[in-house]
Protein backbone atom coordinates (compact mmCIF):
# COMPACT_ATOMS: atom_id res chain seq x y z
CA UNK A 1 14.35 -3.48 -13.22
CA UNK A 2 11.15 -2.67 -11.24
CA UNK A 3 11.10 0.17 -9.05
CA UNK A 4 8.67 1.16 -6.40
CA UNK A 5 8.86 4.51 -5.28
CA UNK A 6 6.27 5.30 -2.01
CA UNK A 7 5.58 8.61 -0.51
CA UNK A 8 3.19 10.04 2.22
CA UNK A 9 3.73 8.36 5.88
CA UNK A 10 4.41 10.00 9.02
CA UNK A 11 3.41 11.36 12.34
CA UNK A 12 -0.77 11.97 12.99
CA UNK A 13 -2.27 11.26 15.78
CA UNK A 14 -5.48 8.78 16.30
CA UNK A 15 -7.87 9.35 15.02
CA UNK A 16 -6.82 11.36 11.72
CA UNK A 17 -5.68 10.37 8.06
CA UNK A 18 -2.86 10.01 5.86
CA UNK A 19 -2.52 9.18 2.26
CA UNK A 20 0.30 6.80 0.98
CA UNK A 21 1.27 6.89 -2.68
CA UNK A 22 3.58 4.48 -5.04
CA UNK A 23 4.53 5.08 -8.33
CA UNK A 24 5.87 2.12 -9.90
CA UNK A 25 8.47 1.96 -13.49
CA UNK A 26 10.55 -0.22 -15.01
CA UNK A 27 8.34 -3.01 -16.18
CA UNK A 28 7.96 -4.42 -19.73
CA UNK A 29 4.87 -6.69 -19.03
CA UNK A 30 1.79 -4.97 -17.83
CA UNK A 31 1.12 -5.11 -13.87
CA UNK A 32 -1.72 -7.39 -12.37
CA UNK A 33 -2.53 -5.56 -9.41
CA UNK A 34 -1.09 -3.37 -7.04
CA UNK A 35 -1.27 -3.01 -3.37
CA UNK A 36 0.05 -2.41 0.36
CA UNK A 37 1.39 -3.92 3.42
CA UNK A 38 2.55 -3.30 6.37
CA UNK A 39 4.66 -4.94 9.19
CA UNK A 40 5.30 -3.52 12.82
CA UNK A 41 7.88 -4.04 15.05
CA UNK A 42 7.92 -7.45 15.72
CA UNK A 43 4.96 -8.61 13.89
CA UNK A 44 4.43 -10.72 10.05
CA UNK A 45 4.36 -8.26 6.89
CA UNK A 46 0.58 -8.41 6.08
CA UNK A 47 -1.86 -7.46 3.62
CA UNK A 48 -3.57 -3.53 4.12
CA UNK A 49 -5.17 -3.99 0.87
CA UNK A 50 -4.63 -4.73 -2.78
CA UNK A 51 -6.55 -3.92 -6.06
CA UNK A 52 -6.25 -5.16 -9.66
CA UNK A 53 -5.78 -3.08 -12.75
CA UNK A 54 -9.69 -4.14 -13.40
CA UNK A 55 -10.77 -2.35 -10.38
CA UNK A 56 -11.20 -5.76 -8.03
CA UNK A 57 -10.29 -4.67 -4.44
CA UNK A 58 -9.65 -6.77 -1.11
CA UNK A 59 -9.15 -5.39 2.43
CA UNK A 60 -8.04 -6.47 5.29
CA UNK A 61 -10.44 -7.14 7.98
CA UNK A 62 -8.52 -5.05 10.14
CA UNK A 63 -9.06 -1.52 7.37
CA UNK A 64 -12.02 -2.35 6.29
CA UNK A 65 -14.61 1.06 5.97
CA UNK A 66 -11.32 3.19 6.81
CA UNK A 67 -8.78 3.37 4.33
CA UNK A 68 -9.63 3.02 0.36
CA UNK A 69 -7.10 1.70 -2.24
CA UNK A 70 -7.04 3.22 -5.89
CA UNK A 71 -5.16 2.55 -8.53
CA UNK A 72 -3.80 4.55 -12.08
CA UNK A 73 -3.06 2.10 -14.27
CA UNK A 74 -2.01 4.62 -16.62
CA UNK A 75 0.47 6.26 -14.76
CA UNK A 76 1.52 2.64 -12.86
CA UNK A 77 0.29 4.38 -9.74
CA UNK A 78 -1.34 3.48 -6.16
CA UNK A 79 -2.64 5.15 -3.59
CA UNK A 80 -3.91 4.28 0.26
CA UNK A 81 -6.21 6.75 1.78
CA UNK A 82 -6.27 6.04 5.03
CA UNK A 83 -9.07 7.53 7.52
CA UNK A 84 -9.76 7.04 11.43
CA UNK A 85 -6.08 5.61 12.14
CA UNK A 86 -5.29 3.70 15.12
CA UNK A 87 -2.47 3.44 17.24
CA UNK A 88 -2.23 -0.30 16.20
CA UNK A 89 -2.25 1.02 12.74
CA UNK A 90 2.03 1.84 13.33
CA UNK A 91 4.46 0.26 11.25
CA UNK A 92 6.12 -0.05 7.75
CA UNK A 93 3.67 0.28 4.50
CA UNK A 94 5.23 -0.95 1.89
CA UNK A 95 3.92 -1.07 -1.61
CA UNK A 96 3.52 -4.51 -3.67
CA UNK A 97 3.06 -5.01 -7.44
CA UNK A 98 2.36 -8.11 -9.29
CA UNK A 99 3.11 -8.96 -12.88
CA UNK A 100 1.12 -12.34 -13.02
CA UNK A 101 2.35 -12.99 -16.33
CA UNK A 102 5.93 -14.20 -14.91
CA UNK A 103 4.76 -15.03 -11.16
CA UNK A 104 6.21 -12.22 -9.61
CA UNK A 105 6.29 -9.43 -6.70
CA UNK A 106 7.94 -6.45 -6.54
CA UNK A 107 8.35 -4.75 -3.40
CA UNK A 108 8.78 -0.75 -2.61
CA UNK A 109 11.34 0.89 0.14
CA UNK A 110 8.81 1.13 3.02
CA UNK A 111 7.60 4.05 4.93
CA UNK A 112 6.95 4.94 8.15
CA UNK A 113 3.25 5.43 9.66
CA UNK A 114 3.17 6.41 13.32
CA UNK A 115 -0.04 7.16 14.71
CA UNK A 116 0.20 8.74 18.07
CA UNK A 117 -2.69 9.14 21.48
């Protein structure tokens, strides 16, 4: 069983940065990539930003020259940095792992990002 474990949100207020980590275990196949989203009250879960075990990355428009993904493959770990936050940058982050070999997601717990004026 695949288990997503995320750590890091909270309270900051606009302008300033948090960093969100997710360690991952459980898998016998080798992840693809690894990643986060995020969905706000009322609003679609969407892509933050995702990166492969090669190093390929892809942002969303929205993040893009603010917040950096990483990734340990080694230790089955992600992490978000994220820099300048908005107040439309509130909601659930929730990492996302893929193992492509068997077509499928995994999905962390959540946590909570609140960025206040």
């Amino acid at each position: 069983q695949v288990r997503l474990v995320e750590s890091g949100g909270g309270l900051v207020q606009s302008g300033g940065s948090l960093r969100l980590s997710c360690v991952a275990s459980g898998n016998t196949l080798p992840f693809s990539a690894m990643g986060w989203y995020r969905q706000a009250p009322g609003k679609q879960r969407e892509l933050v930003a995702q990166i492969t075990t090669g190093g390929n990355t892809n942002y969303a428009d929205f993040v893009k020259g603010r917040f950096t993904v990483s990734i340990d493959s080694a230790k089955n770990t992600v992490a978000l940095q994220m820099n300048n936050l908005k107040l439309e940058d509130t909601a659930v982050y929730y990492c996302n792992t893929v193992i492509q070999a068997i077509r499928s997601n995994y999905w962390g717990q959540g946590t909570q990002v609140t960025v206040s004026s």
